[in-house]
Protein backbone atom coordinates (compact mmCIF):
# COMPACT_ATOMS: atom_id res chain seq x y z
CA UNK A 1 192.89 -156.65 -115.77
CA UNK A 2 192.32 -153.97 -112.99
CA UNK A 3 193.44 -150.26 -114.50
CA UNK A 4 195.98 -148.82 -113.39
CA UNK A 5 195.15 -145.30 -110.89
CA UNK A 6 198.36 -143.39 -112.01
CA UNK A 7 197.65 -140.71 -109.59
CA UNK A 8 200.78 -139.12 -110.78
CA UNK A 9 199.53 -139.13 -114.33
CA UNK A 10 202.68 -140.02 -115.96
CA UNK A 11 203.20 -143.56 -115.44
CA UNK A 12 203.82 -146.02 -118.47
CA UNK A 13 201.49 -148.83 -116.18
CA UNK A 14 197.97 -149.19 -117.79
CA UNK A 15 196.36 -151.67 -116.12
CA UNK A 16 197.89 -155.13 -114.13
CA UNK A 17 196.01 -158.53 -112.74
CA UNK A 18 196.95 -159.76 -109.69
CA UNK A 19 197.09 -163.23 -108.14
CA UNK A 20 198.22 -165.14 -105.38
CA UNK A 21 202.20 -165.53 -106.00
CA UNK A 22 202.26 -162.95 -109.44
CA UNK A 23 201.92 -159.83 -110.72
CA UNK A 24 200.81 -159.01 -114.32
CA UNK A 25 201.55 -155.62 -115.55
CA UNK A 26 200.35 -153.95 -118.80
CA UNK A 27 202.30 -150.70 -120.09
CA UNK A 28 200.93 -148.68 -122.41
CA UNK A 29 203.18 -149.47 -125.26
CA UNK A 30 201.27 -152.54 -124.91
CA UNK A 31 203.72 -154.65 -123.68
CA UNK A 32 202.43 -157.01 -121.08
CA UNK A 33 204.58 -159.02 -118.68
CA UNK A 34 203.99 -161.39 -115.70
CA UNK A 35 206.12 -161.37 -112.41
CA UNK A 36 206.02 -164.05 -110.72
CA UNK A 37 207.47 -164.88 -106.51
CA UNK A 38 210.14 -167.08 -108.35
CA UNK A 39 211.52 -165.00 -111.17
CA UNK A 40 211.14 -161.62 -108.75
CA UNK A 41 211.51 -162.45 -105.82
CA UNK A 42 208.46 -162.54 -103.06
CA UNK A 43 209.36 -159.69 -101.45
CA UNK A 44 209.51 -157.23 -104.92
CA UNK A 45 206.12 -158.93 -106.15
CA UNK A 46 204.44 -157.90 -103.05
CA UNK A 47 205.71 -154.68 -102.79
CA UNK A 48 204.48 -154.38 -106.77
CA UNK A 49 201.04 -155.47 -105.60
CA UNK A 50 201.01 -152.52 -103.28
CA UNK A 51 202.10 -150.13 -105.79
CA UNK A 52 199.51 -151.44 -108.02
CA UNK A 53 196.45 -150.77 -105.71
CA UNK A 54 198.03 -147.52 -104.68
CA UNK A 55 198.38 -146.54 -108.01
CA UNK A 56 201.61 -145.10 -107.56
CA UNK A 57 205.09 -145.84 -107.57
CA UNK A 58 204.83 -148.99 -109.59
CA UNK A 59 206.98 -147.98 -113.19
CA UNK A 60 209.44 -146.46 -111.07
CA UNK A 61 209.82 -149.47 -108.68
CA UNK A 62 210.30 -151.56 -111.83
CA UNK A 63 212.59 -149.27 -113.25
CA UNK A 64 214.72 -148.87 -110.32
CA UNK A 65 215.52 -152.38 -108.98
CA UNK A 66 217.18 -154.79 -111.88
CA UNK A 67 216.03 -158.02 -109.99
CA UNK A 68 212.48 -156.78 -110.73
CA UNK A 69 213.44 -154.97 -114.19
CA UNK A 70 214.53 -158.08 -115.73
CA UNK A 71 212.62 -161.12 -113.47
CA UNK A 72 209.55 -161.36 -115.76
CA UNK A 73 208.85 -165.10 -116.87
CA UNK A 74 206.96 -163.59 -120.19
């Protein structure tokens, strides 16, 4: 897993993997969960992939959009 940049310095992401059609994102309570184009949509697991290399705006985009919030698979 790539860490996460948190150039706000208060994000609960630690680190997340990427792949073609998923996500994996690692908080630092050290729960782990995978989004994938089917349980998040496409659209929200791209614009997570974004976030992710940003390394900003990621938490807060899972936090804010239920679809996203509560599509993991695991």
């Amino acid at each position: 897993m790539e860490l996460y940049k948190n150039i706000s310095e208060d994000s609960g992401v630690r680190s997340f993997e990427i792949g073609p059609d998923f996500i994996e994102v690692q908080f630092h309570d050290g729960g782990t969960y995978l989004y994938t184009d089917q349980s998040a949509g496409r659209d929200n697991v791209e614009q997570m992939k974004r976030l992710a290399s940003a390394g900003k705006g990621l938490s807060t985009f899972i936090s804010q959009h239920p679809l996203v919030r509560n599509g993991y698979v695991r």
